[in-house]
Structures are given as structure tokens and as C-alpha cells.
N, C-alpha and C. Protein backbone atom coordinates (compact mmCIF):
# COMPACT_ATOMS: atom_id res chain seq x y z
N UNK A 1 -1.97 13.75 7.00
CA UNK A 1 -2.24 14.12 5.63
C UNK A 1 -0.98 14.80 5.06
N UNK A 2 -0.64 14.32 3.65
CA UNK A 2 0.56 14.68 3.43
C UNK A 2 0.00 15.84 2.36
N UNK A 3 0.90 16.90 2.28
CA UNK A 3 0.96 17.98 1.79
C UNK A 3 0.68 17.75 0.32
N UNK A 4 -0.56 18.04 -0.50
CA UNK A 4 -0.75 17.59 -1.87
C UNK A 4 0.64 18.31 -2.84
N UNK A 5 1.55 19.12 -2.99
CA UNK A 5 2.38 19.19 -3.50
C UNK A 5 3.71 18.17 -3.21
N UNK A 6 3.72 18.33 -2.28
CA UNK A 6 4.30 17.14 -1.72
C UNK A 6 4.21 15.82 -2.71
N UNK A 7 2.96 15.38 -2.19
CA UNK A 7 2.33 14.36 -2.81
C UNK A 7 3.06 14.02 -4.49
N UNK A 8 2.32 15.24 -5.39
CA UNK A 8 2.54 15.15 -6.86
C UNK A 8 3.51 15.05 -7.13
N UNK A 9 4.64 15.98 -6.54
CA UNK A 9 6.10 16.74 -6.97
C UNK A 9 6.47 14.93 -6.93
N UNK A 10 5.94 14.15 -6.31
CA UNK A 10 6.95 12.90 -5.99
C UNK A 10 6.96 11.82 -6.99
N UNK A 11 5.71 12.19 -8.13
CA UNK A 11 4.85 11.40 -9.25
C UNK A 11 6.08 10.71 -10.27
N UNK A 12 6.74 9.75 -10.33
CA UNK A 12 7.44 9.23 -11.34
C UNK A 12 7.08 9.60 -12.99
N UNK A 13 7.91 10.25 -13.49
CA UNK A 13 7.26 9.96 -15.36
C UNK A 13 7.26 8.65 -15.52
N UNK A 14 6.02 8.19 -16.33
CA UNK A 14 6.12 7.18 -16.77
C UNK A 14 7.06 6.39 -17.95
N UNK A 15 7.37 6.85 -18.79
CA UNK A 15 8.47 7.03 -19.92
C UNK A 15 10.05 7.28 -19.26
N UNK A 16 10.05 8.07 -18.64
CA UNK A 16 11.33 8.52 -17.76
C UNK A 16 11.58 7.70 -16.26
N UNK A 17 11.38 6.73 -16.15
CA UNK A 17 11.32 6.43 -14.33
C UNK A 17 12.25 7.18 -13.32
N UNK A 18 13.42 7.43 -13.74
CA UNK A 18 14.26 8.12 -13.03
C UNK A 18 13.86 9.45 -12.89
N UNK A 19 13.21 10.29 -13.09
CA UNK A 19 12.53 12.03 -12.69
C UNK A 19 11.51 11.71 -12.17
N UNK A 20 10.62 13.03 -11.93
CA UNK A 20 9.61 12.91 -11.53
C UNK A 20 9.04 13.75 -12.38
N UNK A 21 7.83 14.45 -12.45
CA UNK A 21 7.09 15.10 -13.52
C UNK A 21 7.31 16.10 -12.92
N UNK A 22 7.41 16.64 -11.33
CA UNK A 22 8.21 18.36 -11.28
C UNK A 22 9.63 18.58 -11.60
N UNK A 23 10.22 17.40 -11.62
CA UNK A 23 12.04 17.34 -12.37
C UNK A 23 11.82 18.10 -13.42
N UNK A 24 10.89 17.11 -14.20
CA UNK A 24 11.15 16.95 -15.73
C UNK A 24 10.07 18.25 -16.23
N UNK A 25 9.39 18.93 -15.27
CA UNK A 25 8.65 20.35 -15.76
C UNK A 25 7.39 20.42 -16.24
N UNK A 26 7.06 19.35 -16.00
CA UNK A 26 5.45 18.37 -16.18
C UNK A 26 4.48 19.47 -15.56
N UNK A 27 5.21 19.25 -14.13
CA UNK A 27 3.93 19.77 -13.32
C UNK A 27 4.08 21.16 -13.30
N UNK A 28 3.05 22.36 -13.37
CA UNK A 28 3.29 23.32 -13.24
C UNK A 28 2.38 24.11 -11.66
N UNK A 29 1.40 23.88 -11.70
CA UNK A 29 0.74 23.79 -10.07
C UNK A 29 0.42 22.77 -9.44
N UNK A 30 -0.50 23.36 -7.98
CA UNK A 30 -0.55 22.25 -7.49
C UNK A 30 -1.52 23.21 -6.49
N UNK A 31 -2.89 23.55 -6.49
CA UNK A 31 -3.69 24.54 -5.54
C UNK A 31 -4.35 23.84 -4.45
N UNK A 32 -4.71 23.84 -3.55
CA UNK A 32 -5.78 23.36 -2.55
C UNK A 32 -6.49 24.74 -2.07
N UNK A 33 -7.86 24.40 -2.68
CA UNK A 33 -9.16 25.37 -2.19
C UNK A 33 -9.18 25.00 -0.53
N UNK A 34 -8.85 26.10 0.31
CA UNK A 34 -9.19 25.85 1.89
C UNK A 34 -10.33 25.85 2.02
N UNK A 35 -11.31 26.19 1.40
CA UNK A 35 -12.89 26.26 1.17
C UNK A 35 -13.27 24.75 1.70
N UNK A 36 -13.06 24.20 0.20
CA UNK A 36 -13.40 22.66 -0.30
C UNK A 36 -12.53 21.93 0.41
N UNK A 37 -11.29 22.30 0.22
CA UNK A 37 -10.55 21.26 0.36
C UNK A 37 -10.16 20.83 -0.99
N UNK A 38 -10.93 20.87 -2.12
CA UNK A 38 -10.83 20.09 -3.10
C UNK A 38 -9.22 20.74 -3.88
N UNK A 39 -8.15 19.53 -4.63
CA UNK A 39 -7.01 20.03 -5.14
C UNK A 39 -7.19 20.25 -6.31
N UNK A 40 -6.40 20.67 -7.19
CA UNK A 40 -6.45 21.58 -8.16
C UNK A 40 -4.88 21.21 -8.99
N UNK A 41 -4.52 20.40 -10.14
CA UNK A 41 -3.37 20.08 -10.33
C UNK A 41 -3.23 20.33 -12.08
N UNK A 42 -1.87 21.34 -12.29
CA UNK A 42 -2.21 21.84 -13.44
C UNK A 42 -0.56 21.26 -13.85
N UNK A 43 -1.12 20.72 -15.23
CA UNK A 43 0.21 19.52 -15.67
C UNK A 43 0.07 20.35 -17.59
N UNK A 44 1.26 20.01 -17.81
CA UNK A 44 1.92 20.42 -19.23
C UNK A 44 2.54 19.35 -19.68
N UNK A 45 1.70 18.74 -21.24
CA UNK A 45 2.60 17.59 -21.68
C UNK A 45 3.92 18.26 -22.22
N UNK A 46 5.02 17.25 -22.45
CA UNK A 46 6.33 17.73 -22.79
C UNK A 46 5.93 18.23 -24.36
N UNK A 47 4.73 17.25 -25.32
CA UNK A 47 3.78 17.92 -26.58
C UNK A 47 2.62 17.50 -26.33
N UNK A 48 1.70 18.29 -27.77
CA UNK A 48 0.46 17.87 -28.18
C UNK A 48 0.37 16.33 -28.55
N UNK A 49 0.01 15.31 -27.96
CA UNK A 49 -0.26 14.21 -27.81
C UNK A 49 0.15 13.44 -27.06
N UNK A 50 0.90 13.71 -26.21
CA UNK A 50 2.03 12.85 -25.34
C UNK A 50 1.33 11.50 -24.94
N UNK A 51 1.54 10.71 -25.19
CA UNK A 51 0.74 9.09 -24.73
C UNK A 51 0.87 9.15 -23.23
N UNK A 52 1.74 10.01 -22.92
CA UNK A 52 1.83 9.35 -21.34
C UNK A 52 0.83 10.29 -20.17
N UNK A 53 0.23 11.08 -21.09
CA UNK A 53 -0.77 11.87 -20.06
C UNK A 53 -1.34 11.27 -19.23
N UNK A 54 -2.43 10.24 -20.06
CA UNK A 54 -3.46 9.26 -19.36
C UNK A 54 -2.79 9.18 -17.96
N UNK A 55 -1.56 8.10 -18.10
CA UNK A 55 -1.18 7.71 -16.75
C UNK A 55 -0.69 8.30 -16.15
N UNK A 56 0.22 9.52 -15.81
CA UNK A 56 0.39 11.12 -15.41
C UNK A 56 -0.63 11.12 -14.70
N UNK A 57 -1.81 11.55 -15.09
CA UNK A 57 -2.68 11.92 -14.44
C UNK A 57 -3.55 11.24 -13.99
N UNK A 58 -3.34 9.65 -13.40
CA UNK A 58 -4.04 9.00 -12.80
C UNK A 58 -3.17 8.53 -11.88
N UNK A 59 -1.70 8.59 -12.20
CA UNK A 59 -0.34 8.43 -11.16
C UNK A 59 -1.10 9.70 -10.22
N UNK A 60 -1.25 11.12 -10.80
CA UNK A 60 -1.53 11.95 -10.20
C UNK A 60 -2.65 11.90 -9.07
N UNK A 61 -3.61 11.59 -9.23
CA UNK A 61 -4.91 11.18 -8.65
C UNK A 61 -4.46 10.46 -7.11
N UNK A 62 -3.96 9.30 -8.23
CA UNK A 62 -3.58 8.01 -7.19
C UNK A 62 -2.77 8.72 -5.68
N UNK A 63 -1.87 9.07 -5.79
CA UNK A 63 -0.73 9.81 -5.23
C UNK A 63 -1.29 10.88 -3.94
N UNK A 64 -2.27 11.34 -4.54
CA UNK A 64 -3.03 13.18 -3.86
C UNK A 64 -4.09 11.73 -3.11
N UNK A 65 -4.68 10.49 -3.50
CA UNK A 65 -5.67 10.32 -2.54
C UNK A 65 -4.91 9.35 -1.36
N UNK A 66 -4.04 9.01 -2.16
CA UNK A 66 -2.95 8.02 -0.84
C UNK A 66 -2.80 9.12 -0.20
N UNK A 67 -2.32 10.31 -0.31
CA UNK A 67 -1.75 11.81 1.23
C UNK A 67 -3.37 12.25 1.24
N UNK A 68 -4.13 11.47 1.07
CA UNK A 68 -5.23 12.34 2.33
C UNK A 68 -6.25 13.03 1.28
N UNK A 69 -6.25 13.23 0.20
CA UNK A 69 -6.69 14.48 -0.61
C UNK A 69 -7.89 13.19 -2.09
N UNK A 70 -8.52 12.88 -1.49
CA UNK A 70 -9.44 12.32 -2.73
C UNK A 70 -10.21 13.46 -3.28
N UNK A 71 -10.13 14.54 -3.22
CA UNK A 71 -11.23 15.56 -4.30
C UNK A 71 -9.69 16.11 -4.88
N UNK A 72 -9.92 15.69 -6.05
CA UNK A 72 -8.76 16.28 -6.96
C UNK A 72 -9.11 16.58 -8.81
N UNK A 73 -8.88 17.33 -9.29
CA UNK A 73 -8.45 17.99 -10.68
C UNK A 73 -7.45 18.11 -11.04
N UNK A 74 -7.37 17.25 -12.42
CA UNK A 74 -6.23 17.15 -12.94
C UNK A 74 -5.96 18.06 -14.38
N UNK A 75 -5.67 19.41 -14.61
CA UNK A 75 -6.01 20.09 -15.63
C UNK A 75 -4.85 19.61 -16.25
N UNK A 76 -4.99 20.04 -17.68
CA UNK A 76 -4.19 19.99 -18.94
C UNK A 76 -4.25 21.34 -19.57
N UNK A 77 -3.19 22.10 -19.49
CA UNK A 77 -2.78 23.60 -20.37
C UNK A 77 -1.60 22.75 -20.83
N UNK A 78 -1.64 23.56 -22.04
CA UNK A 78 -0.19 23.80 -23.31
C UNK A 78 -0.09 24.50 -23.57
N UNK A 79 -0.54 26.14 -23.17
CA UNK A 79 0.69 27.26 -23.26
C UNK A 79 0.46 27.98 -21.89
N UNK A 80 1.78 28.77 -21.98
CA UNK A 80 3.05 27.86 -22.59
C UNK A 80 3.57 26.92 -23.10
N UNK A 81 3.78 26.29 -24.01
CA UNK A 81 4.31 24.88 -24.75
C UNK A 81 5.77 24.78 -23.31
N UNK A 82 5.15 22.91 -23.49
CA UNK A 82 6.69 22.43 -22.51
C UNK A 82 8.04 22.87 -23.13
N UNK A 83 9.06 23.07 -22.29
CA UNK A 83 10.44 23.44 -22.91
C UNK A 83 11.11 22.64 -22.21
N UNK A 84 12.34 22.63 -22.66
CA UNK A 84 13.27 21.37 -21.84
C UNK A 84 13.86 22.41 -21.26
N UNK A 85 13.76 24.03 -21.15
CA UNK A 85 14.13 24.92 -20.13
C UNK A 85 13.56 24.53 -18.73
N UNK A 86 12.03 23.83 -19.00
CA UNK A 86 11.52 23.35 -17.65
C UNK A 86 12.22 22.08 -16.85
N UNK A 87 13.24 22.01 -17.25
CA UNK A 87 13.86 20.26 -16.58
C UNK A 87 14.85 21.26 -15.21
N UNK A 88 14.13 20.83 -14.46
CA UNK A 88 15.20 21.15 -13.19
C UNK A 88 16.54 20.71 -13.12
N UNK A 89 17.63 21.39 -12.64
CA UNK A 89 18.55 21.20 -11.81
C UNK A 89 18.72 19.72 -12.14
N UNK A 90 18.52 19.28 -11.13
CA UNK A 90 18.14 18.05 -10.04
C UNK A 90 18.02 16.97 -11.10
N UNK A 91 16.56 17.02 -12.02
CA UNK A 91 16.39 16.25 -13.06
C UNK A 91 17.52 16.34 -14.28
N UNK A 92 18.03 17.19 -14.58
CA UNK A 92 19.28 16.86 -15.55
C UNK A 92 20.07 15.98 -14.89
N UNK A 93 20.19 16.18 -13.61
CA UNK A 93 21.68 15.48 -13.11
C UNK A 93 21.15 13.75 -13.10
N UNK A 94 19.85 14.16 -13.19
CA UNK A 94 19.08 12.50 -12.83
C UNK A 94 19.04 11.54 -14.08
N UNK A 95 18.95 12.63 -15.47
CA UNK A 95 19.24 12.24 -16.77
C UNK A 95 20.36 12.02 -16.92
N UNK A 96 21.23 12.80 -16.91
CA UNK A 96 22.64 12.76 -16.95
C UNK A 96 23.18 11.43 -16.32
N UNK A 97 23.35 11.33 -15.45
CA UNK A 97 23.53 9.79 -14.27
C UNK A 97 22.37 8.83 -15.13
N UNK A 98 21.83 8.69 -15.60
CA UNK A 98 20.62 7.37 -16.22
C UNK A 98 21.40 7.33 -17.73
N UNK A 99 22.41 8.68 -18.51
CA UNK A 99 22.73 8.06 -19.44
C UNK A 99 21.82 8.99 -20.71
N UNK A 100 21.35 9.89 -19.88
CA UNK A 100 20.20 10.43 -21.14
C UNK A 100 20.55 11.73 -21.01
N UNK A 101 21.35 11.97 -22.26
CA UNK A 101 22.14 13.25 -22.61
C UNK A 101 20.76 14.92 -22.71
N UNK A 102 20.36 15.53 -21.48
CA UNK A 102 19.05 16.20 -21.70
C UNK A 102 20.11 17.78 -22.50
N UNK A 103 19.01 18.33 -23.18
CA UNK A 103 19.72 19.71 -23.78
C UNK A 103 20.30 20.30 -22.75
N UNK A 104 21.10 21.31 -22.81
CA UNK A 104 21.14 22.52 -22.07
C UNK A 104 20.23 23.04 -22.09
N UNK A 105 20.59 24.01 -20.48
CA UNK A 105 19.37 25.08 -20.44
C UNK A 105 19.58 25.90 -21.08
N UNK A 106 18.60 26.53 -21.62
CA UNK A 106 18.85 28.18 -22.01
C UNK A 106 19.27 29.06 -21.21
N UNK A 107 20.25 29.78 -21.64
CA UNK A 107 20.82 30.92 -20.75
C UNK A 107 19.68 32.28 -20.39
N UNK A 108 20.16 32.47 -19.77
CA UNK A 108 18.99 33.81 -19.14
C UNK A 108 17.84 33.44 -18.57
């Protein structure tokens, strides 16, 4: 059984193929109840409507029941509102190299 963070952190954006949705700041948790067992996955659109939720969060699903984990929740919070402060490291350099000029981070 693969580690359900594991799992998600690995979720392609759909719009973006080159990140993943913890690159790009999508994902913000990722809980497993030792109780249940059951996972717990808390995602932030980049806005209020983002088309690409739907499949986000059925990439998401998909992903957590391939590593072992079929009891899963896929929440939706927006605040914090997404920031492109949330784009990792990693994912700029992944934008950057694909050609897709991402903001700077904010300092501090």
C-alpha cells in the first residue's frame, strides 16, 4: 500500500501536464483516519470556478484507490484563496523548462 500522500502529491494538473497539483499548490492536505482508515484530501482551486476541479478530484480518487486506499474525501476550501505564492520550487522550474513564464514568488 502506497502512502496516500504519496499517492496524490503525484496527481498531474490537468490543464498543466507538466506539475502536479502539490507543485502547482492545488493540494493542501492529505489525512488518513488510523481509526477508519478512511483518507481525507483537502484541494484549493487556483479560482472560484476552475473547470478543472471535476477531474482533479477524480484523478484524485483514482490515484489514493490504485495505492491501496478506496475510502477517500475529496474536500474543496477557498480560503485561503490559491496564490501563485503556492507554486513550489520544483514546479516553477517545471514551468519555466515547459516555456510557461510562472510569477515570482513573493518575498518573505
Amino acid at each position: 500500500m502506497v502512502d496516500p500522500r504519496t499517492a496524490v502529491a503525484a496527481v498531474v494538473d490537468p490543464e498543466i501536464r507538466v506539475i502536479t497539483i502539490d507543485e502547482l499548490g492545488i493540494l493542501r492536505a492529505v489525512e488518513k483516519d488510523p481509526a477508519t482508515g478512511r483518507v481525507t484530501v483537502t484541494i484549493t482551486p487556483t479560482y472560484t470556478g476552475c473547470p478543472a476541479m471535476d477531474v482533479i478530484r477524480a484523478d484524485i480518487r483514482r490515484a489514493l484507490a490504485a495505492a491501496g486506499h478506496a475510502d477517500a474525501d475529496v474536500r474543496t476550501v477557498y480560503s485561503p484563496a490559491w496564490s501563485t505564492d503556492w507554486i513550489s520550487a520544483a514546479g516553477r522550474a517545471k514551468l519555466a523548462a515547459a516555456g510557461i513564464a510562472p510569477p515570482p514568488a513573493t518575498p518573505g
